[in-house]
N, C-alpha and C. Protein backbone atom coordinates (compact mmCIF):
# COMPACT_ATOMS: atom_id res chain seq x y z
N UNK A 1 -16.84 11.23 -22.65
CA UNK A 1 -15.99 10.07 -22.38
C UNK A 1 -14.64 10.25 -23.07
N UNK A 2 -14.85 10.87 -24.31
CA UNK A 2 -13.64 11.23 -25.32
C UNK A 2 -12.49 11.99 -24.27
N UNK A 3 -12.67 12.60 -23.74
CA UNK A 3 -11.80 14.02 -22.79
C UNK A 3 -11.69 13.45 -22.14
N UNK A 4 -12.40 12.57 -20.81
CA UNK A 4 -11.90 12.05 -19.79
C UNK A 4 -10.86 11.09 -19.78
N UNK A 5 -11.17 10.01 -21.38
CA UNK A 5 -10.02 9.33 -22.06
C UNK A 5 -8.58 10.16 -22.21
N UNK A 6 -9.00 11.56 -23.01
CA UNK A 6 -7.49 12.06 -23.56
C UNK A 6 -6.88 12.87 -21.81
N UNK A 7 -7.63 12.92 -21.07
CA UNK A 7 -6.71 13.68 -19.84
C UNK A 7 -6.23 12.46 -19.23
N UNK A 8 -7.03 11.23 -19.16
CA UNK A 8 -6.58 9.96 -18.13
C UNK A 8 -5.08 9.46 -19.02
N UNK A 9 -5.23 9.73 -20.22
CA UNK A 9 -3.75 9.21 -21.48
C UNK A 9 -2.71 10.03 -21.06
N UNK A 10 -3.42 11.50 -20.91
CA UNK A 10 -2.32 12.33 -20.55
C UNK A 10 -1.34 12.42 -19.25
N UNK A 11 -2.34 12.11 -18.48
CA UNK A 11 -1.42 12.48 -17.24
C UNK A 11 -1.00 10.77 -16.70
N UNK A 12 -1.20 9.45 -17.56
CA UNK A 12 -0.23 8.47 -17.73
C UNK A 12 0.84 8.83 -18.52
N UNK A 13 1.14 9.18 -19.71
CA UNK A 13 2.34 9.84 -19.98
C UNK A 13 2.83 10.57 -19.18
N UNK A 14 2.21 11.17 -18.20
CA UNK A 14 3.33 12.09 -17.13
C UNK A 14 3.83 11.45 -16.68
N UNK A 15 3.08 10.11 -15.84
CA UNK A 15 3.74 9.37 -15.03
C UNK A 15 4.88 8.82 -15.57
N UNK A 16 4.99 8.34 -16.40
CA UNK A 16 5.66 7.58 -17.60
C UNK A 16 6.99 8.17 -17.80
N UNK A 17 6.48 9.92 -18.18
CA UNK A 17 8.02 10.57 -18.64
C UNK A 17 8.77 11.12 -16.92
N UNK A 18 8.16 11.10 -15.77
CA UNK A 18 8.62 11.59 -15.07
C UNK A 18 9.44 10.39 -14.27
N UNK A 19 8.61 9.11 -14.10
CA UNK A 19 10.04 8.20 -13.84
C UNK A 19 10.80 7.79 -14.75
N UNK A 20 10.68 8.10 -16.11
CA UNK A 20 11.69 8.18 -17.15
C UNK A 20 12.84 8.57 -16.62
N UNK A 21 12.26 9.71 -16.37
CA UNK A 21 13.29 11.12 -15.85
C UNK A 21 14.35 10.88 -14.91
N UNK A 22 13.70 10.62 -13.80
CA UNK A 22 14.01 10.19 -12.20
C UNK A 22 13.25 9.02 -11.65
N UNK A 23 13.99 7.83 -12.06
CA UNK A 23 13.33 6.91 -11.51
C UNK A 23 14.32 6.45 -10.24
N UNK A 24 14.89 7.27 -9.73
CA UNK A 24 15.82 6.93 -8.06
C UNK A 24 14.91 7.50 -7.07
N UNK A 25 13.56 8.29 -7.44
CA UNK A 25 12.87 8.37 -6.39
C UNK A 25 11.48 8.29 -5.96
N UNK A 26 11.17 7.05 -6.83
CA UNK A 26 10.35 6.01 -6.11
C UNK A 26 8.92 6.78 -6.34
N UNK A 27 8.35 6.65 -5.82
CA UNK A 27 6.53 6.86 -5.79
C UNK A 27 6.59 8.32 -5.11
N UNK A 28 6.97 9.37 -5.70
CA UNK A 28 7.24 10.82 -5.23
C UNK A 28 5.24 11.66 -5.27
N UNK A 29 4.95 12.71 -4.50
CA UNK A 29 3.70 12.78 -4.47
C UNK A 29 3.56 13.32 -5.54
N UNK A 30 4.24 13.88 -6.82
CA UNK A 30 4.18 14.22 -8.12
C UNK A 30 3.10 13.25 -9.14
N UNK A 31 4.28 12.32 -9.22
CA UNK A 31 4.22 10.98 -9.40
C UNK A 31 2.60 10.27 -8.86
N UNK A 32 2.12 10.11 -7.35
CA UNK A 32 1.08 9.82 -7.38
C UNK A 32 0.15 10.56 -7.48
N UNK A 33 0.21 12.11 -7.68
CA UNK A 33 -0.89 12.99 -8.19
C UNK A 33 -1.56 12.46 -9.35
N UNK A 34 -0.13 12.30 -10.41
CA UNK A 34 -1.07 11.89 -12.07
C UNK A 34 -1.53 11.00 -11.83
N UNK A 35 -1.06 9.79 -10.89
CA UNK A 35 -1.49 8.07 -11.22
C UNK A 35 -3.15 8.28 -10.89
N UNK A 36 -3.46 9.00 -9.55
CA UNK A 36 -4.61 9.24 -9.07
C UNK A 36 -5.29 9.76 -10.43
N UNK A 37 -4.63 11.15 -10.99
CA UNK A 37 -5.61 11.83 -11.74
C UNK A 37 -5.87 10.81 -13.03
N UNK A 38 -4.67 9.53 -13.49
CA UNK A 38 -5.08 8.69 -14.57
C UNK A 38 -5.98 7.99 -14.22
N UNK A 39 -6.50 7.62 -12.83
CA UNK A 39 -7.38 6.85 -12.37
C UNK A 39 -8.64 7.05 -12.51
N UNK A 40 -8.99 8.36 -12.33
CA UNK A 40 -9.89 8.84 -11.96
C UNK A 40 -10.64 9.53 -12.94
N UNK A 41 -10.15 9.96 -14.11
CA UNK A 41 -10.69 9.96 -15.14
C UNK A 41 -10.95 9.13 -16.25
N UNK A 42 -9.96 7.92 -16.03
CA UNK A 42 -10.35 6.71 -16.65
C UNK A 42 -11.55 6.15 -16.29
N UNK A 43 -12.11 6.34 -15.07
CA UNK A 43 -13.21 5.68 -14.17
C UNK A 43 -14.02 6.52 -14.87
N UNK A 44 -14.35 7.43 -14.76
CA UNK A 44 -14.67 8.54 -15.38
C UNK A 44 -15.51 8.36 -17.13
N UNK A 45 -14.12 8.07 -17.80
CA UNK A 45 -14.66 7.76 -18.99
C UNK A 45 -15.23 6.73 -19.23
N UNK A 46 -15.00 5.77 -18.37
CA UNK A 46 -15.64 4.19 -18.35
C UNK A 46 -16.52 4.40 -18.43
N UNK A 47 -17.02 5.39 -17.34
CA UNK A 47 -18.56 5.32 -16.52
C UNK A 47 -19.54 6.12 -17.48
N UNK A 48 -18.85 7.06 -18.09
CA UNK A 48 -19.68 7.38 -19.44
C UNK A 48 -19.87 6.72 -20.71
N UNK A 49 -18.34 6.06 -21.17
CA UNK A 49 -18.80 5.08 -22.06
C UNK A 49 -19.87 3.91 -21.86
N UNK A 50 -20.03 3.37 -20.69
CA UNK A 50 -20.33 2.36 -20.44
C UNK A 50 -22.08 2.56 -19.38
N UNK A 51 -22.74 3.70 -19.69
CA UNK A 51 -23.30 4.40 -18.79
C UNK A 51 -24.67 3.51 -18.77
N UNK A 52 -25.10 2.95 -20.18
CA UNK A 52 -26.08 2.25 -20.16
C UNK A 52 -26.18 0.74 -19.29
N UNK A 53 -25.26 -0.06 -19.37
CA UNK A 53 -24.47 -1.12 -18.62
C UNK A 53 -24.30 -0.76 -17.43
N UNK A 54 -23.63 0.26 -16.93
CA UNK A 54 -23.99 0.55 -15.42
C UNK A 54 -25.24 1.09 -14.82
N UNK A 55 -26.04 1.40 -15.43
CA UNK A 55 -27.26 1.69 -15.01
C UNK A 55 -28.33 -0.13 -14.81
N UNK A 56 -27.73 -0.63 -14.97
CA UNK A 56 -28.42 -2.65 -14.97
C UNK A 56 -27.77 -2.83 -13.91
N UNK A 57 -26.65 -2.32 -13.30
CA UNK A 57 -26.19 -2.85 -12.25
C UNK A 57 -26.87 -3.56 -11.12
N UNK A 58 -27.10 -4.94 -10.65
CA UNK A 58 -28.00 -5.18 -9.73
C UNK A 58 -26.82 -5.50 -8.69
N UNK A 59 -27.63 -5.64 -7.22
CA UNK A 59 -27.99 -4.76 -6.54
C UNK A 59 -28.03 -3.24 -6.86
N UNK A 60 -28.73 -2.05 -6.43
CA UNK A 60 -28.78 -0.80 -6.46
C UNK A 60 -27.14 -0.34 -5.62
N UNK A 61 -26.69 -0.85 -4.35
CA UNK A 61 -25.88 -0.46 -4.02
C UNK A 61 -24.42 -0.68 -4.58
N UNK A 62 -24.15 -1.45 -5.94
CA UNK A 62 -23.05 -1.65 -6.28
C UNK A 62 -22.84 -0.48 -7.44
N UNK A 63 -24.37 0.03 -7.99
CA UNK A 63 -24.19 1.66 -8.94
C UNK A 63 -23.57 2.61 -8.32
N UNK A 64 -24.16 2.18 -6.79
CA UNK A 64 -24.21 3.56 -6.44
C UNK A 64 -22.41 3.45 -6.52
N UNK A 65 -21.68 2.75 -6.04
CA UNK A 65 -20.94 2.29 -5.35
C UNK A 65 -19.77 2.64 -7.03
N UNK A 66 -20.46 2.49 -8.28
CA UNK A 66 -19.42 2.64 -9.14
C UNK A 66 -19.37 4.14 -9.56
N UNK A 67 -20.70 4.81 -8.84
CA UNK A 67 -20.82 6.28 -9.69
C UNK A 67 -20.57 7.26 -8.82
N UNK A 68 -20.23 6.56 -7.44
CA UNK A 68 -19.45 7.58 -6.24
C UNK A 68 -17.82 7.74 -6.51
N UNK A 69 -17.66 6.48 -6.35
CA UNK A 69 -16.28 6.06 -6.56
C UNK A 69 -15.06 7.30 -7.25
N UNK A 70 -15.14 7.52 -8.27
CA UNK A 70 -14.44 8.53 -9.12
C UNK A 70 -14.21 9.76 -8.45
N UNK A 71 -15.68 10.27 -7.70
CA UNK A 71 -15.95 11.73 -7.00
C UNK A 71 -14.43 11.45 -5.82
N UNK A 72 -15.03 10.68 -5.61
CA UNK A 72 -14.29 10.13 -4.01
C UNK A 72 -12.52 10.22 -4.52
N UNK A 73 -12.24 9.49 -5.38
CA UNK A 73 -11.09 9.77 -5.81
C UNK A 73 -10.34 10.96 -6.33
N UNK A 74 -11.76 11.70 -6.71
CA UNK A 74 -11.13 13.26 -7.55
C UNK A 74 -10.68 13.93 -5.92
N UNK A 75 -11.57 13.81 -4.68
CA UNK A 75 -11.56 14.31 -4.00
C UNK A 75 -10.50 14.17 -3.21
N UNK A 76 -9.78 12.99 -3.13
CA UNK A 76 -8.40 12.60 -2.73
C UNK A 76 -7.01 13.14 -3.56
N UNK A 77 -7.19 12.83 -4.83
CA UNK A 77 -6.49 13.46 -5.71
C UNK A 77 -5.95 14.67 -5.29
N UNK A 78 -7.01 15.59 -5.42
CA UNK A 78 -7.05 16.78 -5.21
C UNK A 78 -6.31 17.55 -3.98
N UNK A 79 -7.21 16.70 -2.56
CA UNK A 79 -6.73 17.05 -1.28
C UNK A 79 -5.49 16.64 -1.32
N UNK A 80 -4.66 15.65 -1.92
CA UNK A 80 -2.91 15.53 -2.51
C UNK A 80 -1.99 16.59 -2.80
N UNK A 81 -3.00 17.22 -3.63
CA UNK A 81 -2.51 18.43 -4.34
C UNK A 81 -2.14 19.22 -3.24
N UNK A 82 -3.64 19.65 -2.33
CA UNK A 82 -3.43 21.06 -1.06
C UNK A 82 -2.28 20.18 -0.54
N UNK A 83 -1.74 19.14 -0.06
CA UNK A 83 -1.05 19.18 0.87
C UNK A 83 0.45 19.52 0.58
N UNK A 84 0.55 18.84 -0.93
CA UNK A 84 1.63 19.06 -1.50
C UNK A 84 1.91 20.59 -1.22
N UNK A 85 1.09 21.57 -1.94
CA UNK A 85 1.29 23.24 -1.59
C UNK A 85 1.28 22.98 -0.25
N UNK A 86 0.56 22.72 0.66
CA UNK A 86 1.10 22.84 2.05
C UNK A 86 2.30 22.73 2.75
N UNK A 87 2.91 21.53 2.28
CA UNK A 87 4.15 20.76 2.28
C UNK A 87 5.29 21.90 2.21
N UNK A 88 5.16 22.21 0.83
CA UNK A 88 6.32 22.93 0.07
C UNK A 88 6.10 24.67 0.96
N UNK A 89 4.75 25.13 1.35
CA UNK A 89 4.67 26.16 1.97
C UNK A 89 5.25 26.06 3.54
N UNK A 90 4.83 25.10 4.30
CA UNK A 90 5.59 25.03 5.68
C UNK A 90 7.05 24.86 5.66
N UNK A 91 7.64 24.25 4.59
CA UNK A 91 9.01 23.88 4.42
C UNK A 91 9.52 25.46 4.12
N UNK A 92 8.94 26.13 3.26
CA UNK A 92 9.98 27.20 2.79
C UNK A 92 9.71 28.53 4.03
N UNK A 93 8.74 28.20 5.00
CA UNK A 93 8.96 28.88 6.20
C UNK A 93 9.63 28.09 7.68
N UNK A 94 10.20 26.76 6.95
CA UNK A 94 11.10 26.34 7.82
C UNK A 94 9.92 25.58 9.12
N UNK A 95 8.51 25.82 8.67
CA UNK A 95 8.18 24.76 9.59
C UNK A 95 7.77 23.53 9.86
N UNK A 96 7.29 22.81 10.94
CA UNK A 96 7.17 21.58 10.73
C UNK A 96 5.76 20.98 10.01
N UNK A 97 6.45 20.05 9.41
CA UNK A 97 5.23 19.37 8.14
C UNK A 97 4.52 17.73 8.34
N UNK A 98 4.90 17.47 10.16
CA UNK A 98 4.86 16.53 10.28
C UNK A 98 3.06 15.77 10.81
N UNK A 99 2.62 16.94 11.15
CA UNK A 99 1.12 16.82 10.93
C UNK A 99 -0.35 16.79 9.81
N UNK A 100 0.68 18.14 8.98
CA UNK A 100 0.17 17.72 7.43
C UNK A 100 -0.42 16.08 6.92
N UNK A 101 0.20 15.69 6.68
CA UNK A 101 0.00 14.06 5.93
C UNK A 101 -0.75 13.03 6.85
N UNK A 102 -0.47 13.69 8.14
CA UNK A 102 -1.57 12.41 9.54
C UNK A 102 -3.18 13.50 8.61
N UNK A 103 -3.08 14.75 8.69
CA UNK A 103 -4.02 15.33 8.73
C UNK A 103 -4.96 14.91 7.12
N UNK A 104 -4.20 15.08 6.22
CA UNK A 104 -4.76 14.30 5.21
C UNK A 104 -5.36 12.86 4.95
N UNK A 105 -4.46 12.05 5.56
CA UNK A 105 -5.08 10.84 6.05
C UNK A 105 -6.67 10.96 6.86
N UNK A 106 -6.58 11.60 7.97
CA UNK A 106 -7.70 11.92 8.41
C UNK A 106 -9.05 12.54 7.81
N UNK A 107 -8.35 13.29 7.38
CA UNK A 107 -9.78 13.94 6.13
C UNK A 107 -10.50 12.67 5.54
N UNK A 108 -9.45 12.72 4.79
CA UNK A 108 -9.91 11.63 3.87
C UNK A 108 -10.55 9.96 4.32
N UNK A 109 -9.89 9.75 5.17
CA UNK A 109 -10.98 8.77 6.27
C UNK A 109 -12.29 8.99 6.60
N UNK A 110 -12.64 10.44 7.14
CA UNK A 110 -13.93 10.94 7.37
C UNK A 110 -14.45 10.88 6.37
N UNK A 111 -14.35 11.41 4.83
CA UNK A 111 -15.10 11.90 4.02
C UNK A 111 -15.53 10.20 3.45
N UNK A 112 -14.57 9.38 3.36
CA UNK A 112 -14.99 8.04 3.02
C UNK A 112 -15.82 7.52 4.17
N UNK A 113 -15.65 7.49 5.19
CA UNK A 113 -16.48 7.13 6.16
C UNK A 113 -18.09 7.52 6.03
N UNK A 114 -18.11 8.83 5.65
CA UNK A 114 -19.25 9.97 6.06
C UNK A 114 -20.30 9.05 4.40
N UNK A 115 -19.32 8.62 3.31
CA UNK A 115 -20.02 8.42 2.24
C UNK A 115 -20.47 6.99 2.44
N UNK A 116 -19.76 5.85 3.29
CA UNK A 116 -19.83 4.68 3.52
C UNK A 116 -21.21 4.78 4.23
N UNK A 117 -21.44 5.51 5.37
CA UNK A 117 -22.72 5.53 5.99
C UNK A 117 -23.88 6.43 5.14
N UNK A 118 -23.13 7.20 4.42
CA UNK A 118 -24.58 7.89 3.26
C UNK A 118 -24.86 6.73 2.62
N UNK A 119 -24.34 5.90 2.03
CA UNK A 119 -24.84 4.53 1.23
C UNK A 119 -25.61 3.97 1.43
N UNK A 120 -24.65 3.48 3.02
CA UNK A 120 -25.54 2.39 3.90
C UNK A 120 -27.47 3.07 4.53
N UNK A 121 -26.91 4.40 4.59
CA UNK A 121 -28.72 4.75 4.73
C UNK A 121 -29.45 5.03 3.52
N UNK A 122 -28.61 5.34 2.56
CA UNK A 122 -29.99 5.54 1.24
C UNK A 122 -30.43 4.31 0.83
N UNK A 123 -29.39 3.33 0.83
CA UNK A 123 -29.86 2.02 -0.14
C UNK A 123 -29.95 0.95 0.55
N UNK A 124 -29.27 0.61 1.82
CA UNK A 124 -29.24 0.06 2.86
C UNK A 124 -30.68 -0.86 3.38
């Protein structure tokens, strides 16, 4: 819980010093990489500090629902990241990047979708 605390601190100070920095440009995907990654390891450390307390959770589907959650977010986070390298890779070959970000959206719809109906049939 200790680590998931000091990386979720850390990469809020990113956020922190980078619109310090440049705050004329708004919610940049830099910018929402850390917020995600402060999110998500904060959830993270919660869910370990607090592991005994979430395990009482009644209904069964609201555990499940707090101990997916984080995955789901690392997994967005992350897929942020590829697109960003994607982004910056189609651009510096001059091509178009305008499907990228529909395409991420999409992923990430399915994979929430695909977990919404894993729920709904395990605990359902």
């Amino acid at each position: 819980a200790a680590l998931y605390g000091l990386i979720a601190a850390s990469s809020f100070i990113q956020v922190a010093r980078i619109q310090h920095r440049v705050p004329e440009y708004g919610w940049t995907t830099q910018k929402v990489f850390q917020f995600l990654n402060f999110l998500v390891n904060g959830a993270r450390c919660s869910i370990f500090a607090f592991r005994r307390q979430v395990q009482l959770v009644n209904p069964q589907i609201f555990q499940h629902v707090i101990l997916d959650l984080p995955g789901l977010a690392f997994f967005t986070t992350y897929a942020m990241l590829a697109l960003f390298w994607a982004e910056i890779s189609y651009q510096a070959r001059g091509l178009d990047t305008d499907g990228l970000r529909s395409g991420f959206y999409i992923i990430n719809g399915v994979v929430y979708a695909m977990q919404r109906f894993w729920c709904g049939y395990c605990c359902g």
